[in-house]
Protein backbone atom coordinates (compact mmCIF):
# COMPACT_ATOMS: atom_id res chain seq x y z
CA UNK A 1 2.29 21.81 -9.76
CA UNK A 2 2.51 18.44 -11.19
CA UNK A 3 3.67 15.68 -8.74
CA UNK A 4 4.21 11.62 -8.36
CA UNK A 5 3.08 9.76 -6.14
CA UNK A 6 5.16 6.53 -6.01
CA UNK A 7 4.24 3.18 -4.93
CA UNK A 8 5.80 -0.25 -4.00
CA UNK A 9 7.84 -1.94 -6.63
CA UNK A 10 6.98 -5.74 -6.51
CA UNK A 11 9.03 -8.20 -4.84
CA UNK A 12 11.68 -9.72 -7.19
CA UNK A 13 13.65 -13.09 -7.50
CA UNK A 14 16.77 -11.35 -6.55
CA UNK A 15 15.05 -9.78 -3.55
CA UNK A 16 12.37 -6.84 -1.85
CA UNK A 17 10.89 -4.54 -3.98
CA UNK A 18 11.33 -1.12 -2.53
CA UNK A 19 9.12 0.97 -0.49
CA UNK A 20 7.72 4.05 -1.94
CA UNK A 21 10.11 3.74 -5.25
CA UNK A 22 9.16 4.65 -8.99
CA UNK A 23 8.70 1.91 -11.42
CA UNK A 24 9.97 4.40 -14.19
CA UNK A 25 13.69 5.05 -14.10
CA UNK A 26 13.72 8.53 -15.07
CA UNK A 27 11.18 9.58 -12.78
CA UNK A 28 12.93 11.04 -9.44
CA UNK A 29 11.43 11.97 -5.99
CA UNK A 30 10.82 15.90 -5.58
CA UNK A 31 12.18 17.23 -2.61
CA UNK A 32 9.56 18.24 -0.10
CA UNK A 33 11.72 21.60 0.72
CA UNK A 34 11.10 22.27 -3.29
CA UNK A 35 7.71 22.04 -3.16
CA UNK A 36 7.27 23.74 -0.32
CA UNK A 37 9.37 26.93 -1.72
CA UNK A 38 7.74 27.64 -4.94
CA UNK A 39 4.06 26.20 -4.23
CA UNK A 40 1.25 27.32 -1.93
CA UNK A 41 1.27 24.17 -0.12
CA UNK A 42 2.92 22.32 3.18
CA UNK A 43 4.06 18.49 3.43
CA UNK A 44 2.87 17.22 6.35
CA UNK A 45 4.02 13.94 6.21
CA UNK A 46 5.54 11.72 3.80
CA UNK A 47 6.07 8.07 5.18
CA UNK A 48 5.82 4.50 4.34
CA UNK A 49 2.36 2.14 5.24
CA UNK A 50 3.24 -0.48 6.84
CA UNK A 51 2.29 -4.09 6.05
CA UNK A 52 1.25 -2.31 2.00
CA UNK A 53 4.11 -4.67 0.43
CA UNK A 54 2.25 -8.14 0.10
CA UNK A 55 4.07 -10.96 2.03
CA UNK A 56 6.68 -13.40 0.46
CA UNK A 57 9.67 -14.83 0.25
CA UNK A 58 10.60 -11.31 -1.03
CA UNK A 59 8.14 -8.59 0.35
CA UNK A 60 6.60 -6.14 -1.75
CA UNK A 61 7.75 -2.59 -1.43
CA UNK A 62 5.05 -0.54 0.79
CA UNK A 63 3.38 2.31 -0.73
CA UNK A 64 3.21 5.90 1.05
CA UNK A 65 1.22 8.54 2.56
CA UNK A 66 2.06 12.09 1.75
CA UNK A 67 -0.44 14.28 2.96
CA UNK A 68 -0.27 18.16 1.66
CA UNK A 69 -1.80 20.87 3.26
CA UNK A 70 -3.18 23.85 0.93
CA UNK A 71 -2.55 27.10 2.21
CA UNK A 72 -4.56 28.98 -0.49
CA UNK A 73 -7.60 27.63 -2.57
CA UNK A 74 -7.50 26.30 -5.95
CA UNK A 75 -8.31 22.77 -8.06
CA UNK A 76 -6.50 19.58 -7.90
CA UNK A 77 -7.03 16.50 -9.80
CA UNK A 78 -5.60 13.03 -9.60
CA UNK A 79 -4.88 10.55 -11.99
CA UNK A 80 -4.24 7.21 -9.99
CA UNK A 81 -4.80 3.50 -10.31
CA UNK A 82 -5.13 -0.09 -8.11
CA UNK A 83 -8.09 1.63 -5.94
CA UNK A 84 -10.19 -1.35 -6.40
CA UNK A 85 -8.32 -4.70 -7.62
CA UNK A 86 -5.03 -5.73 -6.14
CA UNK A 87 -1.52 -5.75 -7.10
CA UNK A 88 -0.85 -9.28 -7.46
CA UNK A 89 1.48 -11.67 -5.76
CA UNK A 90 3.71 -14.15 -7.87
CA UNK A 91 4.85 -17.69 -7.02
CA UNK A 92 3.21 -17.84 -3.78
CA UNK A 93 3.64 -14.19 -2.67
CA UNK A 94 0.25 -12.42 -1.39
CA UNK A 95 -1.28 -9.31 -3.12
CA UNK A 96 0.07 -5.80 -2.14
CA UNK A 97 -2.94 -3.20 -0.70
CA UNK A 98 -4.76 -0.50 -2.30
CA UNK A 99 -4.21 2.85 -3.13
CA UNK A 100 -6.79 5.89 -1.44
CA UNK A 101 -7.07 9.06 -1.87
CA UNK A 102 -9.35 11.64 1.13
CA UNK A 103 -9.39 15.23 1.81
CA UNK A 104 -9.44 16.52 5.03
CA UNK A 105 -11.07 19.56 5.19
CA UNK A 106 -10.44 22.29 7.46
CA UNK A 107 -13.91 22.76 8.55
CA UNK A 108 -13.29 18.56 10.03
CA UNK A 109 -15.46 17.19 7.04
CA UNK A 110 -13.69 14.26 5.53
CA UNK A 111 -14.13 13.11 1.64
CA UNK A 112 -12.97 10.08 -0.35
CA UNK A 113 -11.58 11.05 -3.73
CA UNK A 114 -11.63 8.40 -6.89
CA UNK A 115 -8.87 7.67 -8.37
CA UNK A 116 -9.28 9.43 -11.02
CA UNK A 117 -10.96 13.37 -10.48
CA UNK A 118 -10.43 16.75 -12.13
CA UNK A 119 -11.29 19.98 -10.68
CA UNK A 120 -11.84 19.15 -7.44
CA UNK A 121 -12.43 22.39 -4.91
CA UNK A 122 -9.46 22.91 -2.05
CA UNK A 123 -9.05 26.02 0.52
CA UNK A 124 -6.86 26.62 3.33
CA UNK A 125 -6.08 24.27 5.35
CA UNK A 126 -7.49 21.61 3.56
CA UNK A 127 -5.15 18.43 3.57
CA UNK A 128 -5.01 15.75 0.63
CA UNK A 129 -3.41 11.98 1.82
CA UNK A 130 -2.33 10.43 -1.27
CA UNK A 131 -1.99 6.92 0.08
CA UNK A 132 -0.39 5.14 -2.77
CA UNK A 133 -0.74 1.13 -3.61
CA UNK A 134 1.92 -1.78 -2.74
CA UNK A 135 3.76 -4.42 -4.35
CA UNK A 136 3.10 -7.85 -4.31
CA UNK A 137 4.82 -10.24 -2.71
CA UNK A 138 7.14 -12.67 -4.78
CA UNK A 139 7.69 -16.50 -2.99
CA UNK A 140 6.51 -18.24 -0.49
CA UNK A 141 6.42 -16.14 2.69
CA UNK A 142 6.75 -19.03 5.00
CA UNK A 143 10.11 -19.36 3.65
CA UNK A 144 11.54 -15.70 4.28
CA UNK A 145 13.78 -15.16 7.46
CA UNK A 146 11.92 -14.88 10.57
CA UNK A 147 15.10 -12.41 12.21
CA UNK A 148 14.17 -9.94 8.81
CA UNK A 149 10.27 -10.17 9.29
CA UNK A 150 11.27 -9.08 13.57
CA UNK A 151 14.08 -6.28 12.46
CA UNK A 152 11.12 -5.03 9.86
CA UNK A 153 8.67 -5.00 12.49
CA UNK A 154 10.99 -2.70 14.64
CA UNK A 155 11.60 -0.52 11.82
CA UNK A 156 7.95 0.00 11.20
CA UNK A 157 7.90 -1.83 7.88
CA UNK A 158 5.73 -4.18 9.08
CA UNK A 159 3.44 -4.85 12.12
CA UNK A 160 3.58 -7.49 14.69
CA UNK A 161 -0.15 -8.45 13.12
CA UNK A 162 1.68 -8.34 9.85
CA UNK A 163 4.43 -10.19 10.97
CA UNK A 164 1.89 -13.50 11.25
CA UNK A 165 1.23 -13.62 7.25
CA UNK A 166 5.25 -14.50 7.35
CA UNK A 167 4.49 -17.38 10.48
CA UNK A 168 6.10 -15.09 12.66
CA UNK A 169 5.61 -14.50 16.00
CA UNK A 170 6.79 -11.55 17.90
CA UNK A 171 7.41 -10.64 21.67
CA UNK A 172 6.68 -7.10 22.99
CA UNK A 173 10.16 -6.29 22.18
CA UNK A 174 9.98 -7.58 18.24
CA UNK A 175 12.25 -10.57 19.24
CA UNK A 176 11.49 -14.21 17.37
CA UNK A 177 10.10 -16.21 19.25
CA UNK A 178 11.18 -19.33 17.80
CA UNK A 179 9.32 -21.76 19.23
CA UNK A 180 5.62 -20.07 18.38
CA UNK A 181 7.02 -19.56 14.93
CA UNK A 182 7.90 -23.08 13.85
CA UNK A 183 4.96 -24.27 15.70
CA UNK A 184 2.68 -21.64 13.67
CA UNK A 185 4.22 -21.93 10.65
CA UNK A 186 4.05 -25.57 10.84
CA UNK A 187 0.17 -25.32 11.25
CA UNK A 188 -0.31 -22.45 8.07
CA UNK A 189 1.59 -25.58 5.95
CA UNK A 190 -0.79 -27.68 7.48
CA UNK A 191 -4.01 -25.42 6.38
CA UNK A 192 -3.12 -24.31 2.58
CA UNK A 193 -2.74 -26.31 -0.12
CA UNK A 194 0.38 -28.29 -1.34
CA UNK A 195 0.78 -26.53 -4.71
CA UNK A 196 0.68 -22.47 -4.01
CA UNK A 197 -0.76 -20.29 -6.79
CA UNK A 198 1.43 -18.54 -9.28
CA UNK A 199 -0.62 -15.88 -9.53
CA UNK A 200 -2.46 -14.34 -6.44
CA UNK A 201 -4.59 -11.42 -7.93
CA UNK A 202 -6.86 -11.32 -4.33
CA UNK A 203 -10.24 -11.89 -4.19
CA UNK A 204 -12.29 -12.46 -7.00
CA UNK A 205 -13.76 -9.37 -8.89
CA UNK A 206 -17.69 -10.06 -7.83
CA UNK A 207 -16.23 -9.87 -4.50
CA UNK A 208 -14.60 -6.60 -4.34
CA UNK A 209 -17.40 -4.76 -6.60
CA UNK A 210 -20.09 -5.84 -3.81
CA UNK A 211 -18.28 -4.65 -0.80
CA UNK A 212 -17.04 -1.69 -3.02
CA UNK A 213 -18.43 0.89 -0.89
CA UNK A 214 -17.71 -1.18 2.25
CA UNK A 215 -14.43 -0.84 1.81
CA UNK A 216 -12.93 1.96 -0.16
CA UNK A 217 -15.24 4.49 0.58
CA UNK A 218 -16.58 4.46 -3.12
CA UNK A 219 -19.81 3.35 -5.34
CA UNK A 220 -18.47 -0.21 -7.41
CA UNK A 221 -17.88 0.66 -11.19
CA UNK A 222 -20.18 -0.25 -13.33
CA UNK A 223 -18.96 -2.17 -16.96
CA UNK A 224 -20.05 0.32 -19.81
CA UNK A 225 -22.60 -0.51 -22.20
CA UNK A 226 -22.25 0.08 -26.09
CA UNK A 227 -25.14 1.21 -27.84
């Protein structure tokens, strides 16, 4: 079986990038009822992350998690990318997340995969999440419409901790509230500087190799040496 996992297309000028969408145009989703017909496997889930899409103006599109569960045992392998750096933001828009890839095994063992792996060992009842990477956000997120960032949050696009990269401020019920979103946003203006970044790649590569394992689950890359 050969599959694709898509991601988050970027945010855009025109608007959002969408969640869980290919960036190739001739690439289409494969039914799970498909896959589950002529292949050994079930589809447990298949769902969008919320708060993947970096913030903006125009929100990145949020990657996925589809999680297959091996009913027989044979070899997968993974060719994947944007486990360690970030997908950037543009024009003031933040970084979308990180891809990761784990095995659940049936025995209750649980493995980190690299993005990139050949012949790795599965058996019954062994589940793969293929948790795929995010866009980045395009614009400045302060400026995006608080009433989107609330209907997002109740749609499970976003968080109501994800809803504060945006200034916004959300009541049990994901109403505004208006007044502790001006009054926030007003402060974040206050705190960053005047002229935002037209390129936000995240943190700075030293950064992310030394808290490599911290984070992802895997040993930092090392640069190869020619001899």
């Amino acid at each position: 079986m050969y599959s694709i996992g898509f991601g988050g297309i970027p945010g855009r000028p025109m608007g959002d990038g969408p969640d869980g969408h290919s960036l190739w145009p001739s690439f289409t989703n494969i039914p799970c009822e498909y896959l589950e017909s002529y292949y050994p496997l079930r589809i447990e889930q298949w769902e969008t992350v919320a708060d993947t899409g970096g913030a903006g103006l125009h929100r990145g599109g949020n990657g996925v998690d589809v999680a297959y569960v091996f009913e027989e045992p044979g070899t997968i392998a993974i060719h994947d990318d944007r486990w360690l750096t970030y997908p950037w933001g543009v024009n003031g828009g933040h970084p979308g997340s990180r891809g990761t890839k784990w095995l659940e095994r049936a025995d209750g063992t649980r493995s980190v995969l690299p993005s990139k792996c050949h012949d790795v060992p599965v058996a019954p009842g062994d589940v793969l999440h293929f948790v795929t990477w995010g866009g980045g956000g395009w614009g400045d997120p302060l400026e995006r419409d608080p009433e989107l960032v609330a209907k997002e949050v109740r749609r499970g696009l976003v968080t109501a901790k994800g809803a504060e990269c945006y200034g916004v401020c959300v009541d049990e019920d994901g109403a505004v509230d208006a007044e502790a979103t001006e009054n926030r946003r007003d402060q974040m203006r206050a705190d960053r500087p005047a002229e935002l970044p037209v390129f936000d790649m995240g943190p700075p590569l030293e950064e992310l190799l030394a808290r490599c394992e911290e984070e992802t689950g895997l040993p930092a890359p090392k640069r190869p040496v020619w001899v």
